[in-house]
N, C-alpha and C. Protein backbone atom coordinates (compact mmCIF):
# COMPACT_ATOMS: atom_id res chain seq x y z
N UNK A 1 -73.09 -74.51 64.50
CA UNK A 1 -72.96 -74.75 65.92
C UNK A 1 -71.49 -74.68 66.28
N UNK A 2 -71.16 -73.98 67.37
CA UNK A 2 -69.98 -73.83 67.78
C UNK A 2 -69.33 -75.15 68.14
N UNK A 3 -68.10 -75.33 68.56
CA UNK A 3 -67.70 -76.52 69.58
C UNK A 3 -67.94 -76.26 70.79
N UNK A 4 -67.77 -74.89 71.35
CA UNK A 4 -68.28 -74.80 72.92
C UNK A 4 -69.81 -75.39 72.93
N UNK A 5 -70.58 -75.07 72.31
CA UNK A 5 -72.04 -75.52 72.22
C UNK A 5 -72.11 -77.19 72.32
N UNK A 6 -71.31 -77.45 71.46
CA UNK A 6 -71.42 -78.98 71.48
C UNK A 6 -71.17 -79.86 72.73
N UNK A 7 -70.19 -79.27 73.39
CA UNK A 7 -69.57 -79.58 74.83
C UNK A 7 -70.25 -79.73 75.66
N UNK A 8 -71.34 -78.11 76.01
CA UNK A 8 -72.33 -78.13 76.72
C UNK A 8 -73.31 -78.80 76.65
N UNK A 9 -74.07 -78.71 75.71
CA UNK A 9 -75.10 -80.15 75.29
C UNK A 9 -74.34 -81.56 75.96
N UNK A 10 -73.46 -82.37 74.97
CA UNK A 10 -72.87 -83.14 75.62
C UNK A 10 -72.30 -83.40 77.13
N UNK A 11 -72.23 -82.53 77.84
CA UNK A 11 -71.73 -82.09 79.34
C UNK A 11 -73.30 -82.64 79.96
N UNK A 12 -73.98 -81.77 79.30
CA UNK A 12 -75.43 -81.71 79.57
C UNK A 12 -76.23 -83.08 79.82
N UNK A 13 -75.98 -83.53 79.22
CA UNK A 13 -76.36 -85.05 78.65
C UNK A 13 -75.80 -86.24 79.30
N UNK A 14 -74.30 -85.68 80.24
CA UNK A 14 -73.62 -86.48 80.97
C UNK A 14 -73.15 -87.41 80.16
N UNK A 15 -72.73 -87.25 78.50
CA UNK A 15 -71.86 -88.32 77.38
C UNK A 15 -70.67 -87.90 77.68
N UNK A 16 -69.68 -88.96 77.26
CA UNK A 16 -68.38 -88.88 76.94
C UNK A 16 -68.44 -88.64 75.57
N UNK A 17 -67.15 -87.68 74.88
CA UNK A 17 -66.88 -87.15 73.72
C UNK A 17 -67.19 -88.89 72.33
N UNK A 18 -66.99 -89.93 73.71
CA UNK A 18 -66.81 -91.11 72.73
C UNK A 18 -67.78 -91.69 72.95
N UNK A 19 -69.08 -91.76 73.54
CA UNK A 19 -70.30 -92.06 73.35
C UNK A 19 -71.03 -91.00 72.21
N UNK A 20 -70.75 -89.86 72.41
CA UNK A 20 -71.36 -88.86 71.72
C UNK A 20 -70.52 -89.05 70.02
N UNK A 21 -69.95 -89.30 70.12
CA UNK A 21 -68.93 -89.90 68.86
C UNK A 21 -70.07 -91.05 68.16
N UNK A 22 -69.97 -92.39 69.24
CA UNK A 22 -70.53 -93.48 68.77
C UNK A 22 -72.27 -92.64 68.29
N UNK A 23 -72.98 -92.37 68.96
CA UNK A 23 -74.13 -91.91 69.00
C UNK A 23 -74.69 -90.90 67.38
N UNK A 24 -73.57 -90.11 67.10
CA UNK A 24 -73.73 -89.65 65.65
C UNK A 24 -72.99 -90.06 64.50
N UNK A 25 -72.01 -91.02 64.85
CA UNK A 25 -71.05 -92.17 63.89
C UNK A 25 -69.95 -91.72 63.47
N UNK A 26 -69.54 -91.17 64.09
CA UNK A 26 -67.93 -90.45 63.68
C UNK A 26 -67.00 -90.55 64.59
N UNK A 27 -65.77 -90.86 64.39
CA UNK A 27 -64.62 -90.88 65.04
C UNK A 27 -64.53 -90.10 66.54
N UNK A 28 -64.07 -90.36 67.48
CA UNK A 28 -64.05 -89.91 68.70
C UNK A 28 -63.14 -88.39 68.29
N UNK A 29 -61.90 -88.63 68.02
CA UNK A 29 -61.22 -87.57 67.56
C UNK A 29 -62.10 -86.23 66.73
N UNK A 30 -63.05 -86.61 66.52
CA UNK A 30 -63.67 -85.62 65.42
C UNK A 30 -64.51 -85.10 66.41
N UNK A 31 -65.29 -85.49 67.37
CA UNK A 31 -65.90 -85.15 68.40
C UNK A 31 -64.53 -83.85 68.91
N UNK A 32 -63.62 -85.11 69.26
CA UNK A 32 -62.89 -83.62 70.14
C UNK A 32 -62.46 -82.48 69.03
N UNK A 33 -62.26 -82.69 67.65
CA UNK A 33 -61.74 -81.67 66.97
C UNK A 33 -63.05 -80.58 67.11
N UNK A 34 -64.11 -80.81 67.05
CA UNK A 34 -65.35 -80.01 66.78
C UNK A 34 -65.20 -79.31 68.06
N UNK A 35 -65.12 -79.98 69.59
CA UNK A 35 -65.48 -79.33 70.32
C UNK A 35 -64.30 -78.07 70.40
N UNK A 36 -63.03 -78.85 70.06
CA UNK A 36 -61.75 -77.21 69.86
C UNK A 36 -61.92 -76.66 68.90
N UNK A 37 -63.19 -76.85 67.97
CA UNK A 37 -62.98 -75.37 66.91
C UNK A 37 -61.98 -76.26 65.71
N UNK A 38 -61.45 -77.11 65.79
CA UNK A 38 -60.29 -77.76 64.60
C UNK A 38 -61.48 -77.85 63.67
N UNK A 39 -62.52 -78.33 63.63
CA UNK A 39 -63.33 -78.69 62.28
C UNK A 39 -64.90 -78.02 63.19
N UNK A 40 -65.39 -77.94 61.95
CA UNK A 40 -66.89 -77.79 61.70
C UNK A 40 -67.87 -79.28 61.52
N UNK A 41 -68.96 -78.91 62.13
CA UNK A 41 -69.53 -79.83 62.55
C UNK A 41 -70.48 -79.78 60.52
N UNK A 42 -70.35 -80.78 60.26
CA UNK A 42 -71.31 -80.68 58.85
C UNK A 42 -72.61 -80.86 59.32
N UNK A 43 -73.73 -80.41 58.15
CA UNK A 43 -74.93 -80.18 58.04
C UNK A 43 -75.43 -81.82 58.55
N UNK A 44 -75.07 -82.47 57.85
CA UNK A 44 -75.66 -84.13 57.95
C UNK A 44 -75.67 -84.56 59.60
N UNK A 45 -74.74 -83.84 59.88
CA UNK A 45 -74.90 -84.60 61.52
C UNK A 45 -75.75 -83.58 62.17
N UNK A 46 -75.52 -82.42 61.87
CA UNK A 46 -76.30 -81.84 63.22
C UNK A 46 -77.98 -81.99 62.34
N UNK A 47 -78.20 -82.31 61.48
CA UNK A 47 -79.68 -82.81 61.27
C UNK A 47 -79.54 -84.18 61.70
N UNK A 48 -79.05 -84.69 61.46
CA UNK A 48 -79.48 -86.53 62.04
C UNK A 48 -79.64 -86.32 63.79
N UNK A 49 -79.07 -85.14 64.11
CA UNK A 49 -79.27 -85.29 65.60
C UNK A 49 -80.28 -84.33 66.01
N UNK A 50 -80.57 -83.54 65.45
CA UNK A 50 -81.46 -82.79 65.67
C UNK A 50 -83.14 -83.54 65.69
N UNK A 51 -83.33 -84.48 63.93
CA UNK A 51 -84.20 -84.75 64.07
C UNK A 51 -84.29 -86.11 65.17
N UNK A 52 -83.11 -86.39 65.50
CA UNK A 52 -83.30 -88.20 66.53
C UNK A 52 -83.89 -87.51 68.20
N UNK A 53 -83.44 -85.75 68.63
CA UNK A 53 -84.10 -85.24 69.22
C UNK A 53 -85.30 -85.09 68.68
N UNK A 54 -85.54 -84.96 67.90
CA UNK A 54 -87.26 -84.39 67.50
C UNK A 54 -87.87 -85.29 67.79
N UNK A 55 -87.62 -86.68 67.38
CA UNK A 55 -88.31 -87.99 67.77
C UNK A 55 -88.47 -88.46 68.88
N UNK A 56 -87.62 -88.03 69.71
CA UNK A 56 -87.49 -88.71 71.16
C UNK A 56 -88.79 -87.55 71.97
N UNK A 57 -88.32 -86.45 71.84
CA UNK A 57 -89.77 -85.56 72.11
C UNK A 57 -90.95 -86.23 71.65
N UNK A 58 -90.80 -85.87 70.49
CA UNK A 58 -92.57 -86.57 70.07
C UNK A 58 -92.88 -87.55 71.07
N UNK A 59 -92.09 -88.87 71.08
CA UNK A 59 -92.57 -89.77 71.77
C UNK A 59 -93.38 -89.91 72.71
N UNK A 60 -92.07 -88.72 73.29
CA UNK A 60 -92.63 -88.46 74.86
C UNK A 60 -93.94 -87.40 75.11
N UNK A 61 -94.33 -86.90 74.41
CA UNK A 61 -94.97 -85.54 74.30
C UNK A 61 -96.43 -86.56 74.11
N UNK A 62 -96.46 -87.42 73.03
CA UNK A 62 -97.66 -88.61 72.56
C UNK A 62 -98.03 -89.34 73.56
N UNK A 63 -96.86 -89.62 74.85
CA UNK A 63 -97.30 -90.49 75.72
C UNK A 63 -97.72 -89.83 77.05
N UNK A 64 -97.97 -88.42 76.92
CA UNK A 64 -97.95 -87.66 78.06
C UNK A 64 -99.68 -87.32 77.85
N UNK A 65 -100.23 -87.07 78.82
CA UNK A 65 -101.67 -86.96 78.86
C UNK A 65 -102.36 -85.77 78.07
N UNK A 66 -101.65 -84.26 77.42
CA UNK A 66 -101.93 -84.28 76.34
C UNK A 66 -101.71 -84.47 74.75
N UNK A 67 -100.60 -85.75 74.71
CA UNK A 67 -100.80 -85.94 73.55
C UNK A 67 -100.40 -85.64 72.55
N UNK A 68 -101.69 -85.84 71.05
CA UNK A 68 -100.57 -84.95 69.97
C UNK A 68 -101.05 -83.63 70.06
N UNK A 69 -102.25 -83.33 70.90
CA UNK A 69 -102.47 -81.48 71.05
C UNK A 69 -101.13 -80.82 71.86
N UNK A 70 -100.48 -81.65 72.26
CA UNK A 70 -99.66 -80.96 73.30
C UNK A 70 -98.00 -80.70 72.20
N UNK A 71 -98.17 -81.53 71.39
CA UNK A 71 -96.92 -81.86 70.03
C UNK A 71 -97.12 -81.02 69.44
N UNK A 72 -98.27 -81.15 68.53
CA UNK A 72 -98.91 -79.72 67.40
C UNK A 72 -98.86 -78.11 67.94
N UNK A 73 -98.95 -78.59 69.50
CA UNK A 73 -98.46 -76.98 70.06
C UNK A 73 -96.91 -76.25 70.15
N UNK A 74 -96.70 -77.64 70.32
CA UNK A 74 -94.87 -77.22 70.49
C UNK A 74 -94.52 -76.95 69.53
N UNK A 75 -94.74 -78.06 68.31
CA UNK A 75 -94.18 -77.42 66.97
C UNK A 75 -94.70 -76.46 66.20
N UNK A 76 -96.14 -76.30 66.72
CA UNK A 76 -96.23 -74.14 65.78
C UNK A 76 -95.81 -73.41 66.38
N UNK A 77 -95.33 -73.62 67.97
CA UNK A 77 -94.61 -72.33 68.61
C UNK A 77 -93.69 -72.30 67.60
N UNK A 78 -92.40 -72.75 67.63
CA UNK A 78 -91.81 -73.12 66.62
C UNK A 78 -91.75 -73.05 65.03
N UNK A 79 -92.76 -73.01 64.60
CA UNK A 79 -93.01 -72.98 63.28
C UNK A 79 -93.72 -71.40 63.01
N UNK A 80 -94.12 -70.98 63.58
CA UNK A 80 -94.29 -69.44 64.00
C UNK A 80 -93.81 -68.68 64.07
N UNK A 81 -92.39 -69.42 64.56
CA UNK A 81 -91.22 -67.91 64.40
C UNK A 81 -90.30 -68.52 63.49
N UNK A 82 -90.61 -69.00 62.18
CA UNK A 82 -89.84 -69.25 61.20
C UNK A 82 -89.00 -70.48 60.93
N UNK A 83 -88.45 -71.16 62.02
CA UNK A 83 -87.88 -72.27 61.43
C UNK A 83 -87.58 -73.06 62.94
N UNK A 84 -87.03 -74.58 63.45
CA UNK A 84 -86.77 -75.49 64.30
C UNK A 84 -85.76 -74.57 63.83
N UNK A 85 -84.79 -74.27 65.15
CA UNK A 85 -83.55 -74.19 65.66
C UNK A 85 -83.26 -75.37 65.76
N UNK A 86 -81.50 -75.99 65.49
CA UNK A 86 -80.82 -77.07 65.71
C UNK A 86 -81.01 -77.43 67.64
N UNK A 87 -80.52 -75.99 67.92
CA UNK A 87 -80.43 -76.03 69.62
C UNK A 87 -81.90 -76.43 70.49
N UNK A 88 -82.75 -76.21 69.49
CA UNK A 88 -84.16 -76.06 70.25
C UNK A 88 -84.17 -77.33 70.46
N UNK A 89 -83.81 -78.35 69.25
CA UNK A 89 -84.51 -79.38 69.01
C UNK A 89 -83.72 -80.20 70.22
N UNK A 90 -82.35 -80.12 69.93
CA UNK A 90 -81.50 -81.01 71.02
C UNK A 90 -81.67 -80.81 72.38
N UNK A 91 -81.69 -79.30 72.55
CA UNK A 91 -82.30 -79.21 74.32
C UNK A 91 -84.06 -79.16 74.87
N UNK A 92 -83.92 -80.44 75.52
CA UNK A 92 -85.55 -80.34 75.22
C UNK A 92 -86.06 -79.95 76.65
């Protein structure tokens, strides 16, 4: 994932670099280094955030009138064309 990407999501989301910091457990500074391209975002975070999106969907998807038919659909679209995208999961 790029840092521009990260920005937008976060922009998206209406976080500050230092909520979005607190929110995946890393230094505020590291937030902003990622979003200028100074560092790479490691594997461990963008899965811990990917799947804490996956969960927050489900939730909502279970509490919506259809359910888990309406979940099991989303995720074989998904699983159909080969793999959860990081981006899919976070923009819901």
């Amino acid at each position: 994932m790029l840092g521009n990407e990260i920005k937008q999501h976060r922009q998206r989301l209406g976080l500050s670099s230092k909520k979005l910091a607190r929110l995946v457990g890393v230094a505020p500074d590291t937030v902003d280094a990622w979003e200028s391209g100074e560092l790479n975002v490691p594997r461990s975070v963008r899965l811990r955030v990917a799947l804490e999106r996956l969960e927050i969907r489900h939730r909502e998807m279970l509490s919506s009138p259809g359910g888990l038919r309406e979940w099991d659909l989303w995720l074989e679209q998904f699983l159909l064309g080969g793999t959860i995208r990081y981006s899919d999961a976070l923009v819901g």
